[in-house]
PDB file of N, CA and C in Angstrom:
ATOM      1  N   UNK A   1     -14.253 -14.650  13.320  1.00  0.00           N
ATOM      2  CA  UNK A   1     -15.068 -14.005  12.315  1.00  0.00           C
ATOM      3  C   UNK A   1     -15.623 -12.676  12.819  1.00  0.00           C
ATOM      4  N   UNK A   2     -15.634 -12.312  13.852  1.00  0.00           N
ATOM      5  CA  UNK A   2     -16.426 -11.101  14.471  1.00  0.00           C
ATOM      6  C   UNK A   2     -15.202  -9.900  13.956  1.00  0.00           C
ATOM      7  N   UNK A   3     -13.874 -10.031  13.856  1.00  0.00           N
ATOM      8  CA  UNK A   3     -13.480  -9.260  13.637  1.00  0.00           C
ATOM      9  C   UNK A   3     -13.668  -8.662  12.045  1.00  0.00           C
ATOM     10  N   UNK A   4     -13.974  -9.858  11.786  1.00  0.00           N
ATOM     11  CA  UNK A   4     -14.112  -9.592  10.183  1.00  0.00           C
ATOM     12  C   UNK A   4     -15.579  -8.870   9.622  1.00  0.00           C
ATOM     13  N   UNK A   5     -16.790  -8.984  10.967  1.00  0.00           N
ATOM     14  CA  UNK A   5     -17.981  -8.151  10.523  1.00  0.00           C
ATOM     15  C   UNK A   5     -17.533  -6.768  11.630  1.00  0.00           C
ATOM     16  N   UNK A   6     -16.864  -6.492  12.307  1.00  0.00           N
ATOM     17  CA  UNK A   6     -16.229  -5.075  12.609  1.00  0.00           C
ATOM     18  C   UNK A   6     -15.571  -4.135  11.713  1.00  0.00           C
ATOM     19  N   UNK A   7     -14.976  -5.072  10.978  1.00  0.00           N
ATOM     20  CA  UNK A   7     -14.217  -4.133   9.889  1.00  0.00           C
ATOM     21  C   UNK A   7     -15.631  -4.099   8.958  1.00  0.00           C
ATOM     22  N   UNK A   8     -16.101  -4.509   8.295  1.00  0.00           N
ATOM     23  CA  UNK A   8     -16.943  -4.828   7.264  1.00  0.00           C
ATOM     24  C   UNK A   8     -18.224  -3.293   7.751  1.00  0.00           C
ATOM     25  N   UNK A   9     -18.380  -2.873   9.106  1.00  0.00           N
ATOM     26  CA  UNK A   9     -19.041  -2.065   9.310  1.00  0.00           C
ATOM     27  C   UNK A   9     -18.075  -0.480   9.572  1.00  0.00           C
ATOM     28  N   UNK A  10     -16.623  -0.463   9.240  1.00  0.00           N
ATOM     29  CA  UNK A  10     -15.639   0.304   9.274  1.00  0.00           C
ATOM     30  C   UNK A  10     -15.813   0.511   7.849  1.00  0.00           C
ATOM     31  N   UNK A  11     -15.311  -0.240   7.231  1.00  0.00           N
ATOM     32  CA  UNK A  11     -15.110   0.080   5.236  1.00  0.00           C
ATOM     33  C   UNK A  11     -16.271  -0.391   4.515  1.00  0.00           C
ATOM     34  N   UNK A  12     -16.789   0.357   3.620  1.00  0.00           N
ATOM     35  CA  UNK A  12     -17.650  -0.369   2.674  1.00  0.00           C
ATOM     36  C   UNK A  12     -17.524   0.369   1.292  1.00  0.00           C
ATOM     37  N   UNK A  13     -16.523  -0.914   0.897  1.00  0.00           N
ATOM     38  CA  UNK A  13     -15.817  -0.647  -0.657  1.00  0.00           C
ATOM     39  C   UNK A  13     -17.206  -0.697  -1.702  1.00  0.00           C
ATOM     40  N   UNK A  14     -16.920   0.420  -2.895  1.00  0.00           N
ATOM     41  CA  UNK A  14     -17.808   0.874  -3.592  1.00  0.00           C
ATOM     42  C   UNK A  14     -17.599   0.384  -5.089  1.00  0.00           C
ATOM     43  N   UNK A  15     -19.214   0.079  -5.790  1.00  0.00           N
ATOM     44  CA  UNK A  15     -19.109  -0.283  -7.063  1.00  0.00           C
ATOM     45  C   UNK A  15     -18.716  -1.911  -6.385  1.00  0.00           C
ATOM     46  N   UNK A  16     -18.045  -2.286  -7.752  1.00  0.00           N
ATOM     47  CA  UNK A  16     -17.892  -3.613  -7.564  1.00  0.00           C
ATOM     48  C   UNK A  16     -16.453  -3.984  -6.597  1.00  0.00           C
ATOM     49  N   UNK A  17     -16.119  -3.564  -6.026  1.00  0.00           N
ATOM     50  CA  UNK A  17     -15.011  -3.813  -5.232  1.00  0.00           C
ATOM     51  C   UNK A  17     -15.007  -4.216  -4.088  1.00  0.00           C
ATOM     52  N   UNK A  18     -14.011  -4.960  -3.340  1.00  0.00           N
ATOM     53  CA  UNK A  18     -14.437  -6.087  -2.272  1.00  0.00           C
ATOM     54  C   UNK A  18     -12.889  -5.337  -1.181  1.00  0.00           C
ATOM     55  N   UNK A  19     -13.084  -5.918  -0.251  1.00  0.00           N
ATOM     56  CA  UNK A  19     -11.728  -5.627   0.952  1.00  0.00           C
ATOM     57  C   UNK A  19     -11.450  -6.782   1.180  1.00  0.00           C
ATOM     58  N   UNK A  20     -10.328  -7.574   1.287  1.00  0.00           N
ATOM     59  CA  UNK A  20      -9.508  -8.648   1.410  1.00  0.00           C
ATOM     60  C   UNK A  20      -8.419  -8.402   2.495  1.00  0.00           C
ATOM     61  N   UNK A  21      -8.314  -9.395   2.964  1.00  0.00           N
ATOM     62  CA  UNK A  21      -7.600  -9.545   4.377  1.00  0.00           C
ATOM     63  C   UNK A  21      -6.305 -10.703   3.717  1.00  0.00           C
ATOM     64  N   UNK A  22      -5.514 -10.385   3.301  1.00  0.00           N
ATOM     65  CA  UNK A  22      -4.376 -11.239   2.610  1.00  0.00           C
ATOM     66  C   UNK A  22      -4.106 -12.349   3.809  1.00  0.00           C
ATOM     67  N   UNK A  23      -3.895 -13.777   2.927  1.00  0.00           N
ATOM     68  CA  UNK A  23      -3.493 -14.211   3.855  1.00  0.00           C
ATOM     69  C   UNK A  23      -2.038 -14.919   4.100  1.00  0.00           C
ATOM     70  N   UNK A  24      -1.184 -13.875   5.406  1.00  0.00           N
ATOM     71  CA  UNK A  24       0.342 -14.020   5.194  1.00  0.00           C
ATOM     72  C   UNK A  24       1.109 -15.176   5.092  1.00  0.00           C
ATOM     73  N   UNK A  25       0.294 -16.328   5.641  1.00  0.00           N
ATOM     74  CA  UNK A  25       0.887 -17.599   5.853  1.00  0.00           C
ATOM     75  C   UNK A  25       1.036 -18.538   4.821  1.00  0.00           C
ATOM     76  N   UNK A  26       0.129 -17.851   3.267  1.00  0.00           N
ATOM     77  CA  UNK A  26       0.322 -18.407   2.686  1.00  0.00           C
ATOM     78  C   UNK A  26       1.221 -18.255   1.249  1.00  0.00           C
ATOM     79  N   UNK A  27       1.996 -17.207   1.893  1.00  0.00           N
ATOM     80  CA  UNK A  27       3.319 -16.726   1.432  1.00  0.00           C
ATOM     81  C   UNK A  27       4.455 -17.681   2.214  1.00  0.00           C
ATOM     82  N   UNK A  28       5.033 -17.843   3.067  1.00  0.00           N
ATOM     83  CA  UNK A  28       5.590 -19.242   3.687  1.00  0.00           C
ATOM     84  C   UNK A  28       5.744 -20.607   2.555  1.00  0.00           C
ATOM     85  N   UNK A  29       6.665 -20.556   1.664  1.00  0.00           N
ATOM     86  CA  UNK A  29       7.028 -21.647   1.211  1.00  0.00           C
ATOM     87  C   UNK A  29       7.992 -22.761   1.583  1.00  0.00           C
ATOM     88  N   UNK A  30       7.462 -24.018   1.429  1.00  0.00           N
ATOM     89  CA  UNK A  30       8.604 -25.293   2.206  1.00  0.00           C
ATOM     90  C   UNK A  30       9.043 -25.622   1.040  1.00  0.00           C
ATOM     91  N   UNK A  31      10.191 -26.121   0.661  1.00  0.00           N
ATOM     92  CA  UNK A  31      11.075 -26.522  -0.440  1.00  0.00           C
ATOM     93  C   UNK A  31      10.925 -28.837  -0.132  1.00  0.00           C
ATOM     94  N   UNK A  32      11.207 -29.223  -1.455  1.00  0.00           N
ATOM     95  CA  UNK A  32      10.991 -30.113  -1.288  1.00  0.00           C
ATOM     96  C   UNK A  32      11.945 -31.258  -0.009  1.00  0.00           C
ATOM     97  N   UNK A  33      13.168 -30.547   0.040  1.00  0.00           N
ATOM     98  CA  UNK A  33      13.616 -31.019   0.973  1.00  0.00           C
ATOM     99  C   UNK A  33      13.499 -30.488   2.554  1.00  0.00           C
ATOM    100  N   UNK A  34      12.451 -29.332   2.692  1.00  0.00           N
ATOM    101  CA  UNK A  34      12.258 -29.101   3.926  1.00  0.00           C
ATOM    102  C   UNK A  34      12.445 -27.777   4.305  1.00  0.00           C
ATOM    103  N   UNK A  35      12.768 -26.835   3.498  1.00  0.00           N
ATOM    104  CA  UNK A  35      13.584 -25.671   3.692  1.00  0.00           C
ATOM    105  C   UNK A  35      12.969 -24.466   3.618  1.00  0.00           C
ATOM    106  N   UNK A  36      12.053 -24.089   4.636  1.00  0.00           N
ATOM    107  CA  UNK A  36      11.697 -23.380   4.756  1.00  0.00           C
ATOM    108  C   UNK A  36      11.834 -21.716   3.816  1.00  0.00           C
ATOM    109  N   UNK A  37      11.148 -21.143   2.804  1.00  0.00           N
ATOM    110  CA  UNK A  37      11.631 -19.820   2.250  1.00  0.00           C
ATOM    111  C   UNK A  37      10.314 -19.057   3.172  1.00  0.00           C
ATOM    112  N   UNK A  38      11.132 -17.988   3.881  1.00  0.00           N
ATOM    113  CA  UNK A  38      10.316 -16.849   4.804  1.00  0.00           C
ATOM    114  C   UNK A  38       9.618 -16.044   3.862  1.00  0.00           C
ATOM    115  N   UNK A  39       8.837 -15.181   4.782  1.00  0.00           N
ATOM    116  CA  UNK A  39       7.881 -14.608   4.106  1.00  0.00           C
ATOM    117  C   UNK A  39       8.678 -12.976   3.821  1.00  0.00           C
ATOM    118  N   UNK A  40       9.984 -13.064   4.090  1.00  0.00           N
ATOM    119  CA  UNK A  40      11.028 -11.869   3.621  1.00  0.00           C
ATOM    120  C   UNK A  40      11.233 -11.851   2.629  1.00  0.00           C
ATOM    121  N   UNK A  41      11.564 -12.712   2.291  1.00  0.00           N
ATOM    122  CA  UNK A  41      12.029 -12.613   0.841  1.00  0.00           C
ATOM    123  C   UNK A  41      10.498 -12.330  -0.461  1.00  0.00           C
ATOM    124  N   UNK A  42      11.038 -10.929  -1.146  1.00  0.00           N
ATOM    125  CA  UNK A  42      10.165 -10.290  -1.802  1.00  0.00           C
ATOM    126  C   UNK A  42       9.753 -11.149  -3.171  1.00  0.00           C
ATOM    127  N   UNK A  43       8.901 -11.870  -3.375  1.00  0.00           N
ATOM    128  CA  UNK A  43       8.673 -12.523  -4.593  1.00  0.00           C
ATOM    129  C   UNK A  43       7.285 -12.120  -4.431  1.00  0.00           C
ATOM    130  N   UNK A  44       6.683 -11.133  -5.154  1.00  0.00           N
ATOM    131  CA  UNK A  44       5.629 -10.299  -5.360  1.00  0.00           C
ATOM    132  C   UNK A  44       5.101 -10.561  -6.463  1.00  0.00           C
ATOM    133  N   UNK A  45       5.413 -11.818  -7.607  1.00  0.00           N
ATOM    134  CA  UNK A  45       5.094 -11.924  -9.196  1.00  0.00           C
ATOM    135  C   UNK A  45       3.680 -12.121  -8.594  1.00  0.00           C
ATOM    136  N   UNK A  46       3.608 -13.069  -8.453  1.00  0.00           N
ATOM    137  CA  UNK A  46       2.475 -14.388  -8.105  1.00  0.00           C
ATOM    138  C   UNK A  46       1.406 -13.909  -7.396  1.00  0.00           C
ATOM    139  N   UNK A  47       0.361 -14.836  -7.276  1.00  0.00           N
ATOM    140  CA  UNK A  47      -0.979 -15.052  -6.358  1.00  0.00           C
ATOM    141  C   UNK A  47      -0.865 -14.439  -5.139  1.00  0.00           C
ATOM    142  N   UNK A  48      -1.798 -13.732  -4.759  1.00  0.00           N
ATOM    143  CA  UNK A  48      -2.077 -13.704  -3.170  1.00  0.00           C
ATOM    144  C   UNK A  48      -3.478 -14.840  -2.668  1.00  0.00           C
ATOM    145  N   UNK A  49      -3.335 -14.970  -1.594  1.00  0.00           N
ATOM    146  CA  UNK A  49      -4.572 -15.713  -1.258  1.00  0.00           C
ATOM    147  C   UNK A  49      -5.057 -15.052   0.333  1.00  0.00           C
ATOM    148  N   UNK A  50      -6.508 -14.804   0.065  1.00  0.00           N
ATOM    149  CA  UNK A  50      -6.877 -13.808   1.356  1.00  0.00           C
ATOM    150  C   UNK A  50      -8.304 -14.195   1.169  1.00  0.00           C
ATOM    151  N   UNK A  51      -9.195 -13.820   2.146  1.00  0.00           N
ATOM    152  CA  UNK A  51     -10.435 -13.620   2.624  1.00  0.00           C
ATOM    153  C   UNK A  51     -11.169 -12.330   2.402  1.00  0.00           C
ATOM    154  N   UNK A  52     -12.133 -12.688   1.521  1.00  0.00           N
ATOM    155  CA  UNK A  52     -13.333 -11.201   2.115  1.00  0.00           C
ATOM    156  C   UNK A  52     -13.265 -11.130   2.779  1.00  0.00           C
ATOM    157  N   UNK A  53     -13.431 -10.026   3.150  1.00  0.00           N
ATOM    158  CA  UNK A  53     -14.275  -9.212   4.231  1.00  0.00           C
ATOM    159  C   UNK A  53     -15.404  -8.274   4.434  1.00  0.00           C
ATOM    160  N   UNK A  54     -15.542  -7.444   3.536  1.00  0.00           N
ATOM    161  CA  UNK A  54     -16.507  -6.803   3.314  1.00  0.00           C
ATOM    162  C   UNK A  54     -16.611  -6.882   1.505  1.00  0.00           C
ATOM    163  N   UNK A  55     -17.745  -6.486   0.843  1.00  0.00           N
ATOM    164  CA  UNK A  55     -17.957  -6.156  -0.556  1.00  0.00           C
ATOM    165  C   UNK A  55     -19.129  -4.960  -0.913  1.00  0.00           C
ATOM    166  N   UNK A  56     -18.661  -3.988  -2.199  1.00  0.00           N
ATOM    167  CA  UNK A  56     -19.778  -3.264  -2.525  1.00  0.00           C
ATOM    168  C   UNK A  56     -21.001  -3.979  -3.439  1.00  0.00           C
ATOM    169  N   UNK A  57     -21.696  -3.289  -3.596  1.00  0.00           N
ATOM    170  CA  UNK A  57     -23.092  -3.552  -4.066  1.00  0.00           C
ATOM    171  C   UNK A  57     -22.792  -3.834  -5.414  1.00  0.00           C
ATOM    172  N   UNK A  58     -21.618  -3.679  -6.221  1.00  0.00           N
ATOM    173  CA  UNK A  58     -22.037  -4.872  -7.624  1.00  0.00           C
ATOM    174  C   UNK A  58     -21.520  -3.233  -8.228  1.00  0.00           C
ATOM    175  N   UNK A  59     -22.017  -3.264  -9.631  1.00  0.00           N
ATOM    176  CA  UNK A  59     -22.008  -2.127 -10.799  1.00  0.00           C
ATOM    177  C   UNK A  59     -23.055  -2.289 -11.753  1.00  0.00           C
ATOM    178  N   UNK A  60     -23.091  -1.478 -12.228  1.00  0.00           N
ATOM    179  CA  UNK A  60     -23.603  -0.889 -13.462  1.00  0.00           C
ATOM    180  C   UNK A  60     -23.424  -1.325 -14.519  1.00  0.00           C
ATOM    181  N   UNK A  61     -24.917  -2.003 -15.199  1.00  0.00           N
ATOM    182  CA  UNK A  61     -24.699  -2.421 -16.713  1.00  0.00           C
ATOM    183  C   UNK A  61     -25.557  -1.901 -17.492  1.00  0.00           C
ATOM    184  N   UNK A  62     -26.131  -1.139 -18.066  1.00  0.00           N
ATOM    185  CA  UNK A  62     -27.596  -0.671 -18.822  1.00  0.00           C
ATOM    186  C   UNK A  62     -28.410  -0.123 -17.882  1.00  0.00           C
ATOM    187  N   UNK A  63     -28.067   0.752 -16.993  1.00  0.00           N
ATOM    188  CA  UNK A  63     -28.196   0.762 -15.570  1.00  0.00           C
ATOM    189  C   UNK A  63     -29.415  -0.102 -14.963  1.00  0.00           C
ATOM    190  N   UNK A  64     -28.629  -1.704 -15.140  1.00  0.00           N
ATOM    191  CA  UNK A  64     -29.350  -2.338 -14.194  1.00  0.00           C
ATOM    192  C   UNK A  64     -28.274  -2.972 -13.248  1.00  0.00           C
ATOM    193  N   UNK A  65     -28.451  -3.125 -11.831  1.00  0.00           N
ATOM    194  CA  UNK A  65     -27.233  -3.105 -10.727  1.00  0.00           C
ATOM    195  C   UNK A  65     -26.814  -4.544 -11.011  1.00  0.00           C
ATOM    196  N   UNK A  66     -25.844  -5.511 -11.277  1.00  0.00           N
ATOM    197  CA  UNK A  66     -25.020  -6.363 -11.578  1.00  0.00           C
ATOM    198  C   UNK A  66     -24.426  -6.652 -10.005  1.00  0.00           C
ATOM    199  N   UNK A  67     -24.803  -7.356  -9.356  1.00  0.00           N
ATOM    200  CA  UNK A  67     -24.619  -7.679  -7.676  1.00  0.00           C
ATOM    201  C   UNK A  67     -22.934  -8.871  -7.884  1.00  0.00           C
ATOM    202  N   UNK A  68     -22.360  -8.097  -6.974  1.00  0.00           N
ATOM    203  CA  UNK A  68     -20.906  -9.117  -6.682  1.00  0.00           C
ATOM    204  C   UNK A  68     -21.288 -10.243  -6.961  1.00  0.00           C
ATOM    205  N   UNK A  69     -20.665 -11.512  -7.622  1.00  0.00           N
ATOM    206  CA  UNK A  69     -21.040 -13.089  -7.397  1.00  0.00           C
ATOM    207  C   UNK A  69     -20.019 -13.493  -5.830  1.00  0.00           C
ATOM    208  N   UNK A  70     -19.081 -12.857  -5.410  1.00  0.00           N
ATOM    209  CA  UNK A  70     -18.285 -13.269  -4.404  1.00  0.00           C
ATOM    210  C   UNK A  70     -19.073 -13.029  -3.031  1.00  0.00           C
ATOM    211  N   UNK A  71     -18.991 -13.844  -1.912  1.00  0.00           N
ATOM    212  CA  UNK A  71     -19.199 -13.287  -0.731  1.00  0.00           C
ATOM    213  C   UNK A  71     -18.469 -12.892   0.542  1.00  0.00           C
ATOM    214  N   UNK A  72     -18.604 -12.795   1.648  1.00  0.00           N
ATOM    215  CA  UNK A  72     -17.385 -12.074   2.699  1.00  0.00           C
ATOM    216  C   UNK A  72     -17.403 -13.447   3.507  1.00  0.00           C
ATOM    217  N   UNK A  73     -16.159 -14.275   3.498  1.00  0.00           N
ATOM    218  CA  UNK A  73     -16.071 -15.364   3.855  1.00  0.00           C
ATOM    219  C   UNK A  73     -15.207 -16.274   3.086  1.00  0.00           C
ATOM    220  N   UNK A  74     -15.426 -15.736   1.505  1.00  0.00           N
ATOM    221  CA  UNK A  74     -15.072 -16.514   0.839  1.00  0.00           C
ATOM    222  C   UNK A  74     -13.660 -16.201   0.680  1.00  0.00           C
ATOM    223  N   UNK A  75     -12.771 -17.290   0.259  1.00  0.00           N
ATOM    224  CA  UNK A  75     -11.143 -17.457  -0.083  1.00  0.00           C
ATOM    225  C   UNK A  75     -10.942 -17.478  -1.629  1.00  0.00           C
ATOM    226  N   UNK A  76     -10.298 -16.320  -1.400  1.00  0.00           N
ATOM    227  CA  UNK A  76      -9.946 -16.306  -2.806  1.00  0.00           C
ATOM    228  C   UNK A  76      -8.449 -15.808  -3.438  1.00  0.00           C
ATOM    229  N   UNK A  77      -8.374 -15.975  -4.812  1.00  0.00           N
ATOM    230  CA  UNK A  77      -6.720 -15.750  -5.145  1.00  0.00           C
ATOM    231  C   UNK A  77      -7.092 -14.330  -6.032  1.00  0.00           C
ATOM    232  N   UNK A  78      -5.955 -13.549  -5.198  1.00  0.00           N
ATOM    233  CA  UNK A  78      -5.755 -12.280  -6.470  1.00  0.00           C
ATOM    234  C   UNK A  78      -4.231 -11.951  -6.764  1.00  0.00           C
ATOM    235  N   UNK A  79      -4.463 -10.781  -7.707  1.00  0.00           N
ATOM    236  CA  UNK A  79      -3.262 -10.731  -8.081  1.00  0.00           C
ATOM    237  C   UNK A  79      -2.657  -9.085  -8.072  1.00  0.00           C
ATOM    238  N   UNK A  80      -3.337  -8.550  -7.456  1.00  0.00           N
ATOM    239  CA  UNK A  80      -3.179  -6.616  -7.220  1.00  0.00           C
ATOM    240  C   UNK A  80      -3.986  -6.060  -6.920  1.00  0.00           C
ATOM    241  N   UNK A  81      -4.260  -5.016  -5.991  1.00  0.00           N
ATOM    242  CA  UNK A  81      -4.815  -4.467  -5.666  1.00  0.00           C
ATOM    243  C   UNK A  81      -4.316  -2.936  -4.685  1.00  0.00           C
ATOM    244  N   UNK A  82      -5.386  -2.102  -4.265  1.00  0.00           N
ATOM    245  CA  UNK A  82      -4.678  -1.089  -3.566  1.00  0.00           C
ATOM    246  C   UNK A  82      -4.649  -1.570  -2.044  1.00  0.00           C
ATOM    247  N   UNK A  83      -3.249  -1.190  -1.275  1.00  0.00           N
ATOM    248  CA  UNK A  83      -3.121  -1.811  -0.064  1.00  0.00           C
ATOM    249  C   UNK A  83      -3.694  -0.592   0.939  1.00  0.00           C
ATOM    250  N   UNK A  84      -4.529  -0.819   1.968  1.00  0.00           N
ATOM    251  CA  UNK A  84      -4.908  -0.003   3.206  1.00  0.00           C
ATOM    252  C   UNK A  84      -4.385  -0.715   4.501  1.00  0.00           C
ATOM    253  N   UNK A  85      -4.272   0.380   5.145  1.00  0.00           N
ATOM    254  CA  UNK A  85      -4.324  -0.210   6.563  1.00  0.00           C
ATOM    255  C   UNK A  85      -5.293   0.419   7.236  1.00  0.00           C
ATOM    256  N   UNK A  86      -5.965  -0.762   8.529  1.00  0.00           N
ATOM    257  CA  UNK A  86      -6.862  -0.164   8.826  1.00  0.00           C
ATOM    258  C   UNK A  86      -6.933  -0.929  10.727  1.00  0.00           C
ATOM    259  N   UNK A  87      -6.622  -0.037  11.598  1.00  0.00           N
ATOM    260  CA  UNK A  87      -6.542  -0.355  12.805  1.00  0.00           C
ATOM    261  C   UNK A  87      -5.146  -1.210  12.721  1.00  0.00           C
ATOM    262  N   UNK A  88      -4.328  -0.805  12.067  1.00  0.00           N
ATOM    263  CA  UNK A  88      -3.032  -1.237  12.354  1.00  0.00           C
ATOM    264  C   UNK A  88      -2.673  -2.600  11.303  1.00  0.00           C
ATOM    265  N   UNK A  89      -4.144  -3.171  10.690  1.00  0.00           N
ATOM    266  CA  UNK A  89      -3.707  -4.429   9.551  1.00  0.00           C
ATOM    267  C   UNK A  89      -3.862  -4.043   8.300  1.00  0.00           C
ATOM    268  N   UNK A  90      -3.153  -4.929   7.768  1.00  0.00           N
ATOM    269  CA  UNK A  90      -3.702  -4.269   6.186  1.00  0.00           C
ATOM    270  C   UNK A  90      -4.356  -5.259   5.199  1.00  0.00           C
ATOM    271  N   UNK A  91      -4.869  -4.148   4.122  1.00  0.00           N
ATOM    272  CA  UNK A  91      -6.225  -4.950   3.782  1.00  0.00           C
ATOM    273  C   UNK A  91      -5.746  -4.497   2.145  1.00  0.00           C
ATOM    274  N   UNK A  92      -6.546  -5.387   1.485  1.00  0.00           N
ATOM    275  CA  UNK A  92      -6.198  -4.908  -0.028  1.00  0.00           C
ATOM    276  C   UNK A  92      -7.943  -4.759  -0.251  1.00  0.00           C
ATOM    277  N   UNK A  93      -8.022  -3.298  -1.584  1.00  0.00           N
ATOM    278  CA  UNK A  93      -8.837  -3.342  -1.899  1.00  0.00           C
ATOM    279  C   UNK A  93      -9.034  -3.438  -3.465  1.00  0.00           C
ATOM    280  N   UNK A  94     -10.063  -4.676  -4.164  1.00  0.00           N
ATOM    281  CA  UNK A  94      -9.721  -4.887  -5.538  1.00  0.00           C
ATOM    282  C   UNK A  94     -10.911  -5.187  -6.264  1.00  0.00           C
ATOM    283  N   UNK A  95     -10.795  -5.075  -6.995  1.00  0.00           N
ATOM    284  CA  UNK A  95     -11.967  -4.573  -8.147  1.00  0.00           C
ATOM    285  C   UNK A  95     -12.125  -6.386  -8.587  1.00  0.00           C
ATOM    286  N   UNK A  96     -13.857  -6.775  -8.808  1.00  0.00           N
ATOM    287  CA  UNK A  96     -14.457  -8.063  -9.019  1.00  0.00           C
ATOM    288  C   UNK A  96     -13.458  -8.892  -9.867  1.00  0.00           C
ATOM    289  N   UNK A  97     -13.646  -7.988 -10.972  1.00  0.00           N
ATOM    290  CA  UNK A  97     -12.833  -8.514 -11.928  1.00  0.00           C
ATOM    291  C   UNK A  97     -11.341  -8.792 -12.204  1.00  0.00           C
ATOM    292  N   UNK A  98     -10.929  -8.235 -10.780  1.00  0.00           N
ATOM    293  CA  UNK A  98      -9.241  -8.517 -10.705  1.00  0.00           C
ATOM    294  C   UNK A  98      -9.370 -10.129 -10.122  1.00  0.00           C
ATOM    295  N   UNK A  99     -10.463 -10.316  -9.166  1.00  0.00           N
ATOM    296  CA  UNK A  99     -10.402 -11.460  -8.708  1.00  0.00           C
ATOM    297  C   UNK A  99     -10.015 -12.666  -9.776  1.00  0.00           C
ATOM    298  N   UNK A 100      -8.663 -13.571  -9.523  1.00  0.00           N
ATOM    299  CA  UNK A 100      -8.379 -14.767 -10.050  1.00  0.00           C
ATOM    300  C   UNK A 100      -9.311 -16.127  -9.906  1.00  0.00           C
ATOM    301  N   UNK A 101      -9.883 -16.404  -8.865  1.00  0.00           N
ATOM    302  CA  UNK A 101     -10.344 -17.354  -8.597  1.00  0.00           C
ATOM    303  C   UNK A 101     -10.861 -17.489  -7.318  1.00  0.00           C
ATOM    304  N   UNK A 102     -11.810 -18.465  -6.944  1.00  0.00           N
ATOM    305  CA  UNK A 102     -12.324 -18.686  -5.509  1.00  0.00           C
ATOM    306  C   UNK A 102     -11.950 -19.968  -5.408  1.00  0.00           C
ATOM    307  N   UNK A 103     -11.183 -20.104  -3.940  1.00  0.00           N
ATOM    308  CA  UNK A 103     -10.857 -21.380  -4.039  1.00  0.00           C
ATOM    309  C   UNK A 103     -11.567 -21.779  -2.817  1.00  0.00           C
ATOM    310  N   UNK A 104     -11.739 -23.522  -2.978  1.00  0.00           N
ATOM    311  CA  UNK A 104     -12.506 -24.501  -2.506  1.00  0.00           C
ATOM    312  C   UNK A 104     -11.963 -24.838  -1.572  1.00  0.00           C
TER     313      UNK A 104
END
């Protein structure tokens, strides 16, 4: 986790937008008989699943500030965002409302 409050003091995504640390392993599909599909093969439709890492301060509604409901820790599924790299990894950065879901 320390790497994850290093970056978090590197980027600090603005408005309602969060930095996500994709997570690659969970691109790795096993087939029912065992068969490994790599993380080469480009099937880009679908879910990502990644980690906060850092988040901005929320947005603007009647200008009263509307604070992220997500936090940096939390796992969650998205579905697009803009890709950065940053010290050599890459990070997606995506707006609250792109977020699909937080999973448990």
């Amino acid at each position: 986790m320390s790497k994850n409050i290093d970056i978090s003091k590197k980027v600090k995504p603005l408005g309602d937008r969060v930095l996500i640390k994709e997570d690659i392993n969970s691109k790795e599909k096993k087939t029912a008989s065992g068969i490994i599909i790599p993380i080469t093969v480009n099937e880009d439709k679908g879910g990502k699943k990644g980690e906060i890492v850092a988040i901005g301060e929320g947005h603007y509604e009647d200008g009263k500030l509307i604070p992220i409901s997500v936090k940096i820790g939390d796992e969650v599924l998205f579905q697009w965002g803009d890709k950065i790299q940053i010290d050599g990894e890459e990070y997606y950065i995506v707006r609250e409302s792109e977020l699909l879901a937080i999973l448990k």
